[in-house]
C-alpha atoms as a PDB file:
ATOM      1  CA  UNK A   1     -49.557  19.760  25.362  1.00  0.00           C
ATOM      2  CA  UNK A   2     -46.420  19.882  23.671  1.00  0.00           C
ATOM      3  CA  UNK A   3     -44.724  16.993  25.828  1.00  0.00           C
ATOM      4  CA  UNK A   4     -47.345  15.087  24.542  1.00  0.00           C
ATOM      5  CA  UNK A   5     -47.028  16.093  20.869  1.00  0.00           C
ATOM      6  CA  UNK A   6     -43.290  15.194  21.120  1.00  0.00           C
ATOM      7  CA  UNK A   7     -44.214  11.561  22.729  1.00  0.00           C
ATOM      8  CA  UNK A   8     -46.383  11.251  19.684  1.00  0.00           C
ATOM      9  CA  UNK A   9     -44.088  12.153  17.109  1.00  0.00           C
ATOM     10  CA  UNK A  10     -41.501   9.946  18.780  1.00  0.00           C
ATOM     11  CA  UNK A  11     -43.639   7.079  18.494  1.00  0.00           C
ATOM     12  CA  UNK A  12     -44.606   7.487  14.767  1.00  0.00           C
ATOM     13  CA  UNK A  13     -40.548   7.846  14.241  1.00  0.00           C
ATOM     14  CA  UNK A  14     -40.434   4.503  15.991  1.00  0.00           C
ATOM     15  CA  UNK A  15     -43.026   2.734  13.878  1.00  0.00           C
ATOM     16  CA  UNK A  16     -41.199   3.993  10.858  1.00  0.00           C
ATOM     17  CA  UNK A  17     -38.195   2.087  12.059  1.00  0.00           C
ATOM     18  CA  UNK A  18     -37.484  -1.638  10.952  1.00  0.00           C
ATOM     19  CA  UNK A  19     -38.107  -3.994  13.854  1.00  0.00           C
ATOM     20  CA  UNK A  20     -34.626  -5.193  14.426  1.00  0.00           C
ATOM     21  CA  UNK A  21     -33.735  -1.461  14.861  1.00  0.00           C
ATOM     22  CA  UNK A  22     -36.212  -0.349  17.422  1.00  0.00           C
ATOM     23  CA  UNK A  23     -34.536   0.307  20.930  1.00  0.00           C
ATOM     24  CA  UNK A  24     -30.941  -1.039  19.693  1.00  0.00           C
ATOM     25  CA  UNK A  25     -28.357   1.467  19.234  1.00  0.00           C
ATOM     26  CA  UNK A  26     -27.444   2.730  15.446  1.00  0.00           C
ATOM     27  CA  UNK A  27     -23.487   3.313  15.953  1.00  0.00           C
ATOM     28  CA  UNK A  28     -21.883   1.727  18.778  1.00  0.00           C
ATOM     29  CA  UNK A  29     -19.159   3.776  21.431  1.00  0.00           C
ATOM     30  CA  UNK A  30     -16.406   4.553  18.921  1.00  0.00           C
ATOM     31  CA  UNK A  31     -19.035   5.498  16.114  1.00  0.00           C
ATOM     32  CA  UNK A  32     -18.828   2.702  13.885  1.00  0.00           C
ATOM     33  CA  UNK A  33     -22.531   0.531  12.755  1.00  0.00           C
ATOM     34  CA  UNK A  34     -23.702  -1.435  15.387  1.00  0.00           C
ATOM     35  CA  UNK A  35     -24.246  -5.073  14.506  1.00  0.00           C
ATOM     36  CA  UNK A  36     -27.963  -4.839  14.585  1.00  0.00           C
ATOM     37  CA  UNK A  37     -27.814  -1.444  12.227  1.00  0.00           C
ATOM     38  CA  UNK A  38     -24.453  -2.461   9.965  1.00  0.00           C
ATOM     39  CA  UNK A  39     -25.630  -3.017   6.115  1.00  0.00           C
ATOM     40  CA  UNK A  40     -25.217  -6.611   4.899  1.00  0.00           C
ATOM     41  CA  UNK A  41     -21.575  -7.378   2.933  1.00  0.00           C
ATOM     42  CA  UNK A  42     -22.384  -6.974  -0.985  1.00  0.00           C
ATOM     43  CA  UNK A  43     -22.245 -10.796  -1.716  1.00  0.00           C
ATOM     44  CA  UNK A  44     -25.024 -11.177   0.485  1.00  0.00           C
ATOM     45  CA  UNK A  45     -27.510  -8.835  -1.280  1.00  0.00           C
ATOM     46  CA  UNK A  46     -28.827  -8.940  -4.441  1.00  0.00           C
ATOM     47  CA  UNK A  47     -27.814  -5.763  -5.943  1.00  0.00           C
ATOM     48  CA  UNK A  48     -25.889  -6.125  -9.568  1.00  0.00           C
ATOM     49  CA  UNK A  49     -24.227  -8.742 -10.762  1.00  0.00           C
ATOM     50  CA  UNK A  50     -22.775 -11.437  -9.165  1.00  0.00           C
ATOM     51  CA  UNK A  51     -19.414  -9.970 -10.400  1.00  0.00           C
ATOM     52  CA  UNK A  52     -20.029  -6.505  -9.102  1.00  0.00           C
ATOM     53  CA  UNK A  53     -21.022  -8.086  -5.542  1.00  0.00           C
ATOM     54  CA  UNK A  54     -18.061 -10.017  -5.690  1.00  0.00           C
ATOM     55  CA  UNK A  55     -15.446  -7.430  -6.287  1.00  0.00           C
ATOM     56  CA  UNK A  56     -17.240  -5.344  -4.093  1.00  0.00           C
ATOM     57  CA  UNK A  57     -16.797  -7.665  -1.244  1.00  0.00           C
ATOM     58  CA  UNK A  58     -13.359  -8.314  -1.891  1.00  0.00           C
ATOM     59  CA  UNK A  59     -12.449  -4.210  -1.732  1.00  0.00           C
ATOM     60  CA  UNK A  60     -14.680  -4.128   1.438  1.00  0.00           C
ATOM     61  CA  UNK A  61     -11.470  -5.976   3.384  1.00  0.00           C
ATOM     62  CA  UNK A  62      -9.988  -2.426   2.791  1.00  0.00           C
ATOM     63  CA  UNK A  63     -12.051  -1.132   5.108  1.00  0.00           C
ATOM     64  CA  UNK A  64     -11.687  -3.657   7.672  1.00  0.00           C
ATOM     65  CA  UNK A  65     -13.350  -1.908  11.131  1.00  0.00           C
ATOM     66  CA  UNK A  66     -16.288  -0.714   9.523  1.00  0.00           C
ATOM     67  CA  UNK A  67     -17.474  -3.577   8.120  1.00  0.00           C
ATOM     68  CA  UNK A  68     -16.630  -5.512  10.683  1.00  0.00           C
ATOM     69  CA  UNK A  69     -19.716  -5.864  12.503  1.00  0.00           C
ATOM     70  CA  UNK A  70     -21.840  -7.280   9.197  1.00  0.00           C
ATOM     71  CA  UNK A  71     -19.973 -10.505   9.941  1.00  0.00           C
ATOM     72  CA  UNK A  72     -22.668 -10.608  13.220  1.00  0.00           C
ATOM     73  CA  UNK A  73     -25.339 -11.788  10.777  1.00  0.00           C
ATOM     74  CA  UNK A  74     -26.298 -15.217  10.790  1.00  0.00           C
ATOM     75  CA  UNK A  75     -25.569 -18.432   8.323  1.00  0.00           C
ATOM     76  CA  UNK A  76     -22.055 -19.538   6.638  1.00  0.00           C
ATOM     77  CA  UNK A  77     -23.736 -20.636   3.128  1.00  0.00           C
ATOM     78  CA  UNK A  78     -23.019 -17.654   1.545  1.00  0.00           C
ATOM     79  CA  UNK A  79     -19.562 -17.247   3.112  1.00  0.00           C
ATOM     80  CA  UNK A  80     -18.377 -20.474   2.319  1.00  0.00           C
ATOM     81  CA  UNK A  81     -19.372 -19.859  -1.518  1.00  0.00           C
ATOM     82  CA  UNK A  82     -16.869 -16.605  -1.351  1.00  0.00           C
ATOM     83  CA  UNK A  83     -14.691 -18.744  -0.210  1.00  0.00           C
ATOM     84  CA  UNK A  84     -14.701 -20.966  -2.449  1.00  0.00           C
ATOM     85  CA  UNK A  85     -14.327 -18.441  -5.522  1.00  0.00           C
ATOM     86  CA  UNK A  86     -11.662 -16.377  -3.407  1.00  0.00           C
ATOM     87  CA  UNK A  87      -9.360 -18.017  -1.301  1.00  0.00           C
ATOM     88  CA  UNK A  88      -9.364 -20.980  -3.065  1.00  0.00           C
ATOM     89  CA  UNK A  89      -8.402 -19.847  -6.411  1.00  0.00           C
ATOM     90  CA  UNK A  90      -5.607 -17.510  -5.151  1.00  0.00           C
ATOM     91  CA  UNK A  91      -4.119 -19.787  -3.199  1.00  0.00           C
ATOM     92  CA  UNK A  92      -4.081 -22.117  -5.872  1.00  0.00           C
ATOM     93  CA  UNK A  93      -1.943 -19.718  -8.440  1.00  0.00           C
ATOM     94  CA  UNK A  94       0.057 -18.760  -5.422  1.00  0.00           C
ATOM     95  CA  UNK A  95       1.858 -21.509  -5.825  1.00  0.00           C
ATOM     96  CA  UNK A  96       2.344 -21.746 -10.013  1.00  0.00           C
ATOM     97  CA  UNK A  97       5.584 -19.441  -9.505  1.00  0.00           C
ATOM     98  CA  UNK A  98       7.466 -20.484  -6.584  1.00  0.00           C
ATOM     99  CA  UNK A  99       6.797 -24.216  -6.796  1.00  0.00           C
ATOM    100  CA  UNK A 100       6.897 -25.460 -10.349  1.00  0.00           C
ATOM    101  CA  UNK A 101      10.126 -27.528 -11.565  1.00  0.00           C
ATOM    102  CA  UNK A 102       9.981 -27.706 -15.008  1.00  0.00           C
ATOM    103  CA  UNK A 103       9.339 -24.046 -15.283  1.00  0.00           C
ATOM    104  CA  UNK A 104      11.641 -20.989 -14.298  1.00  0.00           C
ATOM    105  CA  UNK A 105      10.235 -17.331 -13.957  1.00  0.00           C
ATOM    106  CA  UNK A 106      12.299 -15.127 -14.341  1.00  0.00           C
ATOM    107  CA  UNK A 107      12.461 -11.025 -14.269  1.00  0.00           C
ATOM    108  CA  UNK A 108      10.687  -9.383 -16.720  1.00  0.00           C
ATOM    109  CA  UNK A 109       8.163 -11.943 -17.989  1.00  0.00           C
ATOM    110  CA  UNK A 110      10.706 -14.503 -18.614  1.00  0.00           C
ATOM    111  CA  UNK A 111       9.684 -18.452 -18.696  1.00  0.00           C
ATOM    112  CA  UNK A 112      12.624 -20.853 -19.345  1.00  0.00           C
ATOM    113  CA  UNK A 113      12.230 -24.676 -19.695  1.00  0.00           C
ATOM    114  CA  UNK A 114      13.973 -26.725 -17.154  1.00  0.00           C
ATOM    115  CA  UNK A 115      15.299 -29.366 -19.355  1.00  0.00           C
ATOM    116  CA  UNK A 116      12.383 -30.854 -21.732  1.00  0.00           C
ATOM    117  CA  UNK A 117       9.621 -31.884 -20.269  1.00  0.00           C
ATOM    118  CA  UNK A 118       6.729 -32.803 -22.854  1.00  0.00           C
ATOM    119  CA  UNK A 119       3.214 -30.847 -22.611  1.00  0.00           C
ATOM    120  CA  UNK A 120       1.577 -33.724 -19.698  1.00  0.00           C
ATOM    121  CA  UNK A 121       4.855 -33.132 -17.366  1.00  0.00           C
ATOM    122  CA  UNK A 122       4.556 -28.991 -17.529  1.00  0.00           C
ATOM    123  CA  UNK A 123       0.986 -29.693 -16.812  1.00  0.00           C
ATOM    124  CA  UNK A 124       1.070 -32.205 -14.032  1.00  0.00           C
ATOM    125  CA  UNK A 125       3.783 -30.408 -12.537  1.00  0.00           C
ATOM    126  CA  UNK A 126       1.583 -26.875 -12.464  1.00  0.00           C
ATOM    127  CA  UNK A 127      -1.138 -28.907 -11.071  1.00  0.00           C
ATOM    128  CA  UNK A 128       1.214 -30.499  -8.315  1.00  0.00           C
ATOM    129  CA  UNK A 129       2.488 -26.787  -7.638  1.00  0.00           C
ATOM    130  CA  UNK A 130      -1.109 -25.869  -7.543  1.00  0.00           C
ATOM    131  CA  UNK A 131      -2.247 -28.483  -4.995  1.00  0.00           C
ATOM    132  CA  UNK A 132       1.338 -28.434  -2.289  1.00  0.00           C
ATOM    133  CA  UNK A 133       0.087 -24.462  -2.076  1.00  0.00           C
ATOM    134  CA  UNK A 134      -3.436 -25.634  -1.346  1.00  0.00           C
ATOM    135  CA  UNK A 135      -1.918 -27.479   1.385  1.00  0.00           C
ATOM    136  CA  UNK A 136      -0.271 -25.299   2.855  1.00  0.00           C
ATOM    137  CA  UNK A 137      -3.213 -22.839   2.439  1.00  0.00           C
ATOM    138  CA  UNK A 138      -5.353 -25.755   4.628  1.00  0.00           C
ATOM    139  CA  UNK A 139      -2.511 -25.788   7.134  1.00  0.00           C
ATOM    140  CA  UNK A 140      -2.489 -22.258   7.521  1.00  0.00           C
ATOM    141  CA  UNK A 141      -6.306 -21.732   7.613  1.00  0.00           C
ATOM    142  CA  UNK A 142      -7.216 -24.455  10.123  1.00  0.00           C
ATOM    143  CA  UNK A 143      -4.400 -23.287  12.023  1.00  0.00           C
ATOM    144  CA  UNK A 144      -5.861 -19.811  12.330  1.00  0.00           C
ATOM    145  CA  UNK A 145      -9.943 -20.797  12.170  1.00  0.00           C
ATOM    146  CA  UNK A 146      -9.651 -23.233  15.523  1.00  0.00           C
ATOM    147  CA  UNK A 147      -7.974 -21.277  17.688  1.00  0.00           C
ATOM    148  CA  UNK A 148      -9.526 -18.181  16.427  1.00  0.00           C
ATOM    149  CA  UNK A 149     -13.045 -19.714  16.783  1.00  0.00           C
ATOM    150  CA  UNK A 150     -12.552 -21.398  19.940  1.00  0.00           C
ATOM    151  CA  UNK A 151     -11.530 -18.512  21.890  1.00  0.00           C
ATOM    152  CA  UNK A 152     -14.328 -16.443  20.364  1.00  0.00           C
ATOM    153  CA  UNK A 153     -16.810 -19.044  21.420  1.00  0.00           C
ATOM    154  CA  UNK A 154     -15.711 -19.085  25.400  1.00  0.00           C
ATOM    155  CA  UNK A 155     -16.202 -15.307  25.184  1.00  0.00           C
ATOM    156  CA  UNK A 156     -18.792 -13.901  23.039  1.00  0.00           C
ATOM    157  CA  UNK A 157     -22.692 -15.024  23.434  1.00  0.00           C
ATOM    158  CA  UNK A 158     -23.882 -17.444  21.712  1.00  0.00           C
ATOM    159  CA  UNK A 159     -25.562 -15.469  19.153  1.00  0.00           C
ATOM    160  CA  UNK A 160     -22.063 -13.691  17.873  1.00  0.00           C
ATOM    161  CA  UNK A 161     -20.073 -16.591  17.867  1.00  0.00           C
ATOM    162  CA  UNK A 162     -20.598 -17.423  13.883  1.00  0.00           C
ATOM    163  CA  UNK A 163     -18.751 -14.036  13.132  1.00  0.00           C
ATOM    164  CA  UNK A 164     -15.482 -15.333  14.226  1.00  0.00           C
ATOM    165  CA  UNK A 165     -15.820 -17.929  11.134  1.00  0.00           C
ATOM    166  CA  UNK A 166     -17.528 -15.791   8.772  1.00  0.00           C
ATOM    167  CA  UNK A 167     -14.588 -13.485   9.008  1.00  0.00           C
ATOM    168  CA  UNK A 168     -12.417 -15.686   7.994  1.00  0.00           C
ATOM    169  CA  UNK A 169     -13.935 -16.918   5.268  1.00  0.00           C
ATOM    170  CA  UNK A 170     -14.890 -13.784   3.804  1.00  0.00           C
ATOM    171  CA  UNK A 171     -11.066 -12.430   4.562  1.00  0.00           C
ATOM    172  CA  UNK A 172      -9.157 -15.619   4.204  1.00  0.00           C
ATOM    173  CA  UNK A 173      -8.158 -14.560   0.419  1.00  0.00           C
ATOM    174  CA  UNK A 174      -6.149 -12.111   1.450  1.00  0.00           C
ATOM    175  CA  UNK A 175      -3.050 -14.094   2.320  1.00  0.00           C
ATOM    176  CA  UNK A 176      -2.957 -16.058  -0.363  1.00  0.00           C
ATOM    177  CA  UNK A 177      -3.186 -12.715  -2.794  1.00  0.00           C
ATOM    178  CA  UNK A 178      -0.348 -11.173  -0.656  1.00  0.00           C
ATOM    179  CA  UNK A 179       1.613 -14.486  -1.651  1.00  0.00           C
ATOM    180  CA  UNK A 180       0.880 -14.371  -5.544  1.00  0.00           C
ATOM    181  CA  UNK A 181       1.033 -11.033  -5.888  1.00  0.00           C
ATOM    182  CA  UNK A 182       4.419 -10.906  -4.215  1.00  0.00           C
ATOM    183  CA  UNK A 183       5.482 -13.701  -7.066  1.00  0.00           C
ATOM    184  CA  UNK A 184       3.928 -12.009 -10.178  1.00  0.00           C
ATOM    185  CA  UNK A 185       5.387  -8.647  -9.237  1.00  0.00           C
ATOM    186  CA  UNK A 186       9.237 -10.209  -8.697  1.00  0.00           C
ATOM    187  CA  UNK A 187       8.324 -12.109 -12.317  1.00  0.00           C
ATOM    188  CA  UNK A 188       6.695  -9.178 -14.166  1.00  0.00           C
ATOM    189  CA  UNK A 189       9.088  -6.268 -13.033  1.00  0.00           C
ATOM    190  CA  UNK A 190      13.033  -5.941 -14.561  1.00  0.00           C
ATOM    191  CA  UNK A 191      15.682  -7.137 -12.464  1.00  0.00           C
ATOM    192  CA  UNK A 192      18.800  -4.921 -11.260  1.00  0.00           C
ATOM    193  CA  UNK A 193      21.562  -3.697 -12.680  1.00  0.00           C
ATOM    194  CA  UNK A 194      22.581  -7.342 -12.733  1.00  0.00           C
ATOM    195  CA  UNK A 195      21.343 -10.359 -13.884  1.00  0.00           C
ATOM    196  CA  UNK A 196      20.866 -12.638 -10.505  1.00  0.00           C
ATOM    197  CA  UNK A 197      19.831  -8.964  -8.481  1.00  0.00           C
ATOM    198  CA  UNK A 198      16.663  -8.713  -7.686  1.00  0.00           C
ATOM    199  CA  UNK A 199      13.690  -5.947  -8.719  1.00  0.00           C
ATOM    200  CA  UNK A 200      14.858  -2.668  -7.554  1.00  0.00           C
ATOM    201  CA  UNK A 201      10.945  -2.329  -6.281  1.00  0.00           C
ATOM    202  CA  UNK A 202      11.265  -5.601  -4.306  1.00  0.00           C
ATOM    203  CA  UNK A 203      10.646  -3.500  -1.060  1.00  0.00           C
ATOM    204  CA  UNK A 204       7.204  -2.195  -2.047  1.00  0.00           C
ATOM    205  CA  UNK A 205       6.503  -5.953  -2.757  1.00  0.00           C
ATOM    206  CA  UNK A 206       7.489  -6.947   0.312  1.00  0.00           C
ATOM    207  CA  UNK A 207       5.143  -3.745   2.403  1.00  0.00           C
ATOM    208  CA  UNK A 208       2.224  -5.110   0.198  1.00  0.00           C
ATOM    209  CA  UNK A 209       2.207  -8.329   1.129  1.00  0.00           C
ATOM    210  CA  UNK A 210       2.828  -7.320   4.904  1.00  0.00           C
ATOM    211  CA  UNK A 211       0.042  -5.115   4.595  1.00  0.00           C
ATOM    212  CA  UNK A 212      -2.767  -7.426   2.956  1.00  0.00           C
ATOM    213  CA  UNK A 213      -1.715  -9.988   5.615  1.00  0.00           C
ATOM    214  CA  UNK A 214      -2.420  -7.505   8.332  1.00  0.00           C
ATOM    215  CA  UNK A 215      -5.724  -6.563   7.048  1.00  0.00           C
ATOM    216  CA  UNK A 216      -6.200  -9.810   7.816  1.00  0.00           C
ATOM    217  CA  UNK A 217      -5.862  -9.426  11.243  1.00  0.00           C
ATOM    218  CA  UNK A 218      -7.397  -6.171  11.604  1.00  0.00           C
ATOM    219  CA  UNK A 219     -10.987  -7.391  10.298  1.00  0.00           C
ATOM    220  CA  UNK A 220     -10.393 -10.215  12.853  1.00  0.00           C
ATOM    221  CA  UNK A 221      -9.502  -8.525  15.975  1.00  0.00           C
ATOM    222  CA  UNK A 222     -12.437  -5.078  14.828  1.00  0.00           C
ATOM    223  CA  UNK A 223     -14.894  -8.463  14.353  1.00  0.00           C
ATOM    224  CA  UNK A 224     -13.938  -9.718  17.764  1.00  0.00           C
ATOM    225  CA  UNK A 225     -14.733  -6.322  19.450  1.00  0.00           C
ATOM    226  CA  UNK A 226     -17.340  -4.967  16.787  1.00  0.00           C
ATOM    227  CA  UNK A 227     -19.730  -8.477  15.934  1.00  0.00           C
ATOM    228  CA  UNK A 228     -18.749 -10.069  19.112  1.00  0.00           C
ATOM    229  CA  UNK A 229     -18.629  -7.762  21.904  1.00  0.00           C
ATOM    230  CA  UNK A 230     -15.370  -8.899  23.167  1.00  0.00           C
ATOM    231  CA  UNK A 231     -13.121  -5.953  24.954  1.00  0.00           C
ATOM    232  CA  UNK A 232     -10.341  -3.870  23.596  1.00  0.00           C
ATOM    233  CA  UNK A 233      -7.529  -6.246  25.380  1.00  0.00           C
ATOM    234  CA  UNK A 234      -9.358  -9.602  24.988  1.00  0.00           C
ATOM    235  CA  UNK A 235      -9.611  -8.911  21.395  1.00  0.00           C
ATOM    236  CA  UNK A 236      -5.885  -8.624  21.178  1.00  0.00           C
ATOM    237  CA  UNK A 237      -5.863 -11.950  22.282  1.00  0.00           C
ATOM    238  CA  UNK A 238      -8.128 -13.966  20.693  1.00  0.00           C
ATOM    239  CA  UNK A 239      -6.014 -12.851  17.535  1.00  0.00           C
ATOM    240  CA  UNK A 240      -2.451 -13.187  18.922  1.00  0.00           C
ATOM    241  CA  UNK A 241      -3.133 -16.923  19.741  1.00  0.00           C
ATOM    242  CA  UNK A 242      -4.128 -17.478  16.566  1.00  0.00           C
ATOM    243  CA  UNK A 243      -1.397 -16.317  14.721  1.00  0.00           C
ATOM    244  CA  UNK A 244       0.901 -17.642  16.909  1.00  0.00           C
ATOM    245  CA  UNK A 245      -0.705 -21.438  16.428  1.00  0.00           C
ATOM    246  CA  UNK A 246      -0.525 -20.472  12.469  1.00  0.00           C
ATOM    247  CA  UNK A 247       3.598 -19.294  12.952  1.00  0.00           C
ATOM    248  CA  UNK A 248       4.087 -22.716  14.620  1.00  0.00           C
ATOM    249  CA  UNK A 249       2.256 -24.402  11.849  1.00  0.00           C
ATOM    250  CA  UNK A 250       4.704 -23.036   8.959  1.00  0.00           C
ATOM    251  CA  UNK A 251       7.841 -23.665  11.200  1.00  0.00           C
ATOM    252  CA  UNK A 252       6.824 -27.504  11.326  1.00  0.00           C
ATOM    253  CA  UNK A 253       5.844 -27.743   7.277  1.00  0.00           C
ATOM    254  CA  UNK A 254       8.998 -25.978   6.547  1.00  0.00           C
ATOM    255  CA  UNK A 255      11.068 -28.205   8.463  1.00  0.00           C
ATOM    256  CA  UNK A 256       8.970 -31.684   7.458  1.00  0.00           C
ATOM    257  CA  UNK A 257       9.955 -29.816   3.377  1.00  0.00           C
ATOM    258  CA  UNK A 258      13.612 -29.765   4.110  1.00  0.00           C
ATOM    259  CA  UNK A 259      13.495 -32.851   6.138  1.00  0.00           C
ATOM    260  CA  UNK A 260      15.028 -31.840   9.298  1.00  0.00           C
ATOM    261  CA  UNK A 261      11.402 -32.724  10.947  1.00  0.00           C
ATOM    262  CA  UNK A 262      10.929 -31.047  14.510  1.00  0.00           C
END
């Protein structure tokens, strides 16, 4: 009697369940959300504002492994609209700073004229900064997306293989952040004890940037293993590729800048 009670209750618990949850695990082996059971990334719901779901989706790449396995739900359309109004902007003021001509930035909020340029060359110069960082960005991001997406497609099923590219479009700010942060901090902070020395804080700069880059990596490699179902040492991979592809894309544009070519 009470083996049958328990088979009852246990199948009015499963009833209760949503569909896609019945008979699919709720954590997977190392106790983070299975793919099936993992709640949705902010942007994609419809709670708040479109400006609380956006920030909120940007602080979620802090937490890299346990959100990886929402990238295992389907469509880019939302993704590539985060993109857009992430990755996009950033890595278009990324390059204001370091790649402007008619203006210097200098410690401690300073801004000095190169010459004198009228208003239309200080703004077709920003724009021109603006748009060689965008290129590089491109460089950088295809560099990264086909290898990346290619390798998860030969091993994951069919199903999981849109994560690998919804990863990096939900992640693919972070870079360029790392890069203009790294530039507004060495402009906003004081210089040394001298003049031409650089911000005594340079260091922590430098470990924020590394660090925002890596998180980078991270969500890929947890959203290899996590969204895809790709092994521990596999997953290791079908990052290091990547990034190697992406190292040998900046050694060529740096070298076709200078004009040494290859």
């Amino acid at each position: 009697m009470l083996g049958a009670r328990a088979e009852r209750v246990g199948e009015d618990l499963r009833g209760q369940l949503p569909e896609r949850q019945v008979g699919r695990p709720l954590v997977v082996g190392d106790g983070f959300p299975s793919a099936a059971a993992a709640p949705p990334l902010a942007w994609e719901t419809q709670d708040g504002s479109g400006v609380r779901r956006f920030l909120a989706t940007l602080g979620s790449a802090f937490r890299p492994v346990y959100t990886a396995p929402a990238f295992a739900r389907p469509g880019l359309r939302r993704a590539l609209a985060f993109f857009a109004w992430s990755a996009v902007p950033f890595a278009a003021l990324a390059g204001v700073i370091p790649n402007t001509k008619t203006l210097m930035f200098g410690s401690g909020f300073q801004i000095t004229l190169q010459g004198q340029p009228a208003h239309w060359d200080i703004a077709l110069d920003v724009l021109l900064a603006m748009l060689m960082q965008l290129g590089s960005f491109a460089l950088d991001f295809v560099a990264l997306a086909v290898p990346f997406t290619s390798l998860v497609r030969a091993y994951a099923a069919e199903a999981q293989r849109p994560a690998a590219m919804r990863v990096l479009l939900y992640r693919a700010w972070l870079p360029p952040f790392a890069t203009l942060l790294f530039f507004l901090g060495v402009w906003m902070l004081p210089s040394g004890a001298k003049p031409d020395e650089p911000t005594p804080l340079l260091s922590m700069l430098v470990l924020a940037q590394f660090v925002l880059n890596a998180l980078l990596l991270i969500s890929m490699r947890a959203t290899a293993r996590l969204a895809c179902g790709i092994g521990p040492l596999l997953s290791l991979v079908v990052v290091a590729i990547p990034l190697f592809v992406c190292a040998l894309a900046q050694l060529f544009l740096a070298r076709l800048i200078t004009g040494h070519g290859l």
